[in-house]
N, C-alpha and C. Protein backbone atom coordinates (compact mmCIF):
# COMPACT_ATOMS: atom_id res chain seq x y z
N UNK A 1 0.82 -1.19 0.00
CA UNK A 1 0.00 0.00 0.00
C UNK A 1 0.86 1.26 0.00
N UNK A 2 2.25 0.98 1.15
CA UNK A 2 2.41 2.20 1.17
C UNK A 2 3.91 2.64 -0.09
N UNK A 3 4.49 1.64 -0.77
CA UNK A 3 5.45 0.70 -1.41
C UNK A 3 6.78 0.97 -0.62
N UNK A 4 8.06 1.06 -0.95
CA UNK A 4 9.02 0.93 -0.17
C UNK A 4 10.42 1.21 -1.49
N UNK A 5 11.34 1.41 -0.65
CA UNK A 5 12.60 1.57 -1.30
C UNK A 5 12.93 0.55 -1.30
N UNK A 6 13.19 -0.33 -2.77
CA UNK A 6 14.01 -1.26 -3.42
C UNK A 6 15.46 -1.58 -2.60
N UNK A 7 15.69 -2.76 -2.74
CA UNK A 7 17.36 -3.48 -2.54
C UNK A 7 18.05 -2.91 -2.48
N UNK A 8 19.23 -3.21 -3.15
CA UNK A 8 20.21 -2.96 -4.06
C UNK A 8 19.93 -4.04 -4.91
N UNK A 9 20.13 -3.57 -6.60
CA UNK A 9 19.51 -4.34 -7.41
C UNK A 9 18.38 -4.50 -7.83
N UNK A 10 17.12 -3.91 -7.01
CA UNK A 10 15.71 -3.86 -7.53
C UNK A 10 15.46 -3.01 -7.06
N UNK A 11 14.72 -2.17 -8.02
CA UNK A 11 14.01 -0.59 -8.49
C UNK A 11 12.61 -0.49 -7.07
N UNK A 12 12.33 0.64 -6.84
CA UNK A 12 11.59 1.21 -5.79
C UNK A 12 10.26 0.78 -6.49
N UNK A 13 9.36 0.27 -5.08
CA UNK A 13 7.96 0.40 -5.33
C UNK A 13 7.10 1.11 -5.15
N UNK A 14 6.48 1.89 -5.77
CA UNK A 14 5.46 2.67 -5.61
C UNK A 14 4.14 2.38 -4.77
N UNK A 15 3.73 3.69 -4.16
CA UNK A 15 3.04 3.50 -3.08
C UNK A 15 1.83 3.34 -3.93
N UNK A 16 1.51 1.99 -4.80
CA UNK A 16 0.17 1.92 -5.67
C UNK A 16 -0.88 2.31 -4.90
N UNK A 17 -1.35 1.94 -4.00
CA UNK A 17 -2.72 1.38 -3.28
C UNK A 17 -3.06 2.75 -2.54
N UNK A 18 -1.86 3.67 -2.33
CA UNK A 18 -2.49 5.02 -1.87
C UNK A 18 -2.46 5.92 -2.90
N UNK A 19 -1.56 5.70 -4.00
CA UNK A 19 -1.64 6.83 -5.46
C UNK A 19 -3.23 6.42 -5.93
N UNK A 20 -3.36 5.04 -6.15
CA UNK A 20 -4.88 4.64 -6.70
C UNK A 20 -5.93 5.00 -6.13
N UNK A 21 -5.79 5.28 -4.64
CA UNK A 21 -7.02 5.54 -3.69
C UNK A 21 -7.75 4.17 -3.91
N UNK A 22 -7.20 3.13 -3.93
CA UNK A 22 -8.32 2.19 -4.07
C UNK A 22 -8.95 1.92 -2.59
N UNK A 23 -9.97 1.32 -2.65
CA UNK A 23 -10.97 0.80 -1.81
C UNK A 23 -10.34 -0.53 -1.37
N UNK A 24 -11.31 -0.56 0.02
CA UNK A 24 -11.01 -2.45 0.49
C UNK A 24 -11.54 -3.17 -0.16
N UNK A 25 -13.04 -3.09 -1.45
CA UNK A 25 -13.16 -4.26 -2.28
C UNK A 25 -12.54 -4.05 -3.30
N UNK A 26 -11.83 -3.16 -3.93
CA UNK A 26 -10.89 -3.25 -4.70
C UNK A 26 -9.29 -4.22 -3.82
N UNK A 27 -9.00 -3.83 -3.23
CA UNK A 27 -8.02 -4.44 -2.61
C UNK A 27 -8.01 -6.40 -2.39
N UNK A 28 -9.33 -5.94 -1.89
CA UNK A 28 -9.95 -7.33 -1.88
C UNK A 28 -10.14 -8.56 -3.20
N UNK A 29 -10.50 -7.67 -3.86
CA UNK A 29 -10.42 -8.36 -5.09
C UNK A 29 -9.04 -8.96 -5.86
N UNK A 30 -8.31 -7.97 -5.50
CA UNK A 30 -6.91 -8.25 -6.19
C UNK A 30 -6.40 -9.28 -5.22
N UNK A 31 -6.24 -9.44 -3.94
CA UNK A 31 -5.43 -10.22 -3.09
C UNK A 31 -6.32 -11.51 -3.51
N UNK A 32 -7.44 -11.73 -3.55
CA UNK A 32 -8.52 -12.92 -4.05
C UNK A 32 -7.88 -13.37 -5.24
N UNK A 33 -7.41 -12.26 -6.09
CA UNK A 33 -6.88 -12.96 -7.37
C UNK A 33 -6.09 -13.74 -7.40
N UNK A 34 -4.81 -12.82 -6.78
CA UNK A 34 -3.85 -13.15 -6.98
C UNK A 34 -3.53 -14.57 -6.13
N UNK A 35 -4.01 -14.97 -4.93
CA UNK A 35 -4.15 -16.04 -3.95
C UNK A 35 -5.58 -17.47 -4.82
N UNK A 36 -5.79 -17.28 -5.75
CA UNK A 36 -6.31 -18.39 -6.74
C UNK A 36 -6.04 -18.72 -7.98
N UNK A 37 -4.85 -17.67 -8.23
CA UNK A 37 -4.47 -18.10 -9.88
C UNK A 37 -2.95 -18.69 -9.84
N UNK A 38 -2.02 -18.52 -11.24
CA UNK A 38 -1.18 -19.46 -11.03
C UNK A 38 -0.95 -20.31 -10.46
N UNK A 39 -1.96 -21.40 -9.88
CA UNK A 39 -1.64 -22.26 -9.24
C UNK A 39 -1.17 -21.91 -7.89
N UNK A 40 -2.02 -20.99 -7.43
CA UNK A 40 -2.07 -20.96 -5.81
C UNK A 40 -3.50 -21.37 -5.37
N UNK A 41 -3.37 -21.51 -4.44
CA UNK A 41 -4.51 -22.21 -3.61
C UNK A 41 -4.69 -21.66 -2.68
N UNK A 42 -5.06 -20.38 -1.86
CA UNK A 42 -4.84 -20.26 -0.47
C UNK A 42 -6.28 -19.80 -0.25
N UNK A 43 -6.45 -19.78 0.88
CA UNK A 43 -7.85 -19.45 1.37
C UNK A 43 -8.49 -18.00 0.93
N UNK A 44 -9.29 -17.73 0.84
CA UNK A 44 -9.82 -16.70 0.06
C UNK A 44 -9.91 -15.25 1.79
N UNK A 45 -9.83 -14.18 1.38
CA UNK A 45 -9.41 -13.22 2.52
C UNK A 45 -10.91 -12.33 2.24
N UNK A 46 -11.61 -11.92 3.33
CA UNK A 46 -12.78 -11.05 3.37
C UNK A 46 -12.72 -9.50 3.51
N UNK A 47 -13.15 -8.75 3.08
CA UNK A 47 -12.83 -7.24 3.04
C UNK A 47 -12.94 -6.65 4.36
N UNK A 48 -13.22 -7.27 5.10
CA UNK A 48 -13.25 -7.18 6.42
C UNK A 48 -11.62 -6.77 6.98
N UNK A 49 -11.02 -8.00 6.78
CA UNK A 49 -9.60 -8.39 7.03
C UNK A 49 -8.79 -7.92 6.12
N UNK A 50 -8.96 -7.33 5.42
CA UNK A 50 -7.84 -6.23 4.57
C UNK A 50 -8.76 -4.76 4.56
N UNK A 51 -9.97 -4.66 5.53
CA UNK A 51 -9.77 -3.12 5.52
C UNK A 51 -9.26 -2.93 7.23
N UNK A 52 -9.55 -3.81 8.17
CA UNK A 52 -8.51 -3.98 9.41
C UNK A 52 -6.85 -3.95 8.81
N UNK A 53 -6.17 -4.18 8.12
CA UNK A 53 -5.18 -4.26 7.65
C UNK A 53 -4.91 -2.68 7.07
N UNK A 54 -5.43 -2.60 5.93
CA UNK A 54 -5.28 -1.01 5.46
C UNK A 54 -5.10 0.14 6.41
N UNK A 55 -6.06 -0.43 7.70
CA UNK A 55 -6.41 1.00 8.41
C UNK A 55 -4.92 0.97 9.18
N UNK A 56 -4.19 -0.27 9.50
CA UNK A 56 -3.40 -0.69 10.17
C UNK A 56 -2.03 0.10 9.12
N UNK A 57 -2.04 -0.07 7.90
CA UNK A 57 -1.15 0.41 7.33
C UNK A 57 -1.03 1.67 6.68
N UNK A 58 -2.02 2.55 7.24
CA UNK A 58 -2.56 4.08 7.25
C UNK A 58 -1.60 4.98 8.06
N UNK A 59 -1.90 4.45 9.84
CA UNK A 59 -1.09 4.68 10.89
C UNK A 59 0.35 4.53 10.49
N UNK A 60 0.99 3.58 9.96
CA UNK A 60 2.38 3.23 9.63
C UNK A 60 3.19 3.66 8.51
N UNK A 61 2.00 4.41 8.37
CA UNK A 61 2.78 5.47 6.88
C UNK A 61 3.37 6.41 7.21
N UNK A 62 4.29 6.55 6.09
CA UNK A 62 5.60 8.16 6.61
C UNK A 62 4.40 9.51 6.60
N UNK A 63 4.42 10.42 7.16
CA UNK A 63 3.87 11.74 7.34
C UNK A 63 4.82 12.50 6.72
């Protein structure tokens, strides 16, 4: 959400998820994706539990 300064060797990530302003069912949707395709399997996550998370990674952002 909030992205971070790269390695050494790999390029900086952008803070997508707060440039996008996306939402928790947007968020939601993507972590759903990404946790059932290529051959992952993992339990499916409720918008519940990634907007507890978001709000969590709101507070922990640089000012």
């Amino acid at each position: 959400m909030n992205g971070y300064s790269g390695r050494p060797g790999f390029g900086v990530m952008p803070p997508v998820g707060t440039n996008a302003s996306l939402g928790s069912a947007e968020v939601t949707a993507i972590v759903n994706h990404e946790r059932s395709t290529w051959g992952n399997n993992a339990k499916r996550v409720t918008e519940e539990e990634i907007k507890k998370i978001m709000d969590f990674v709101k507070l922990q952002a640089p000012k």
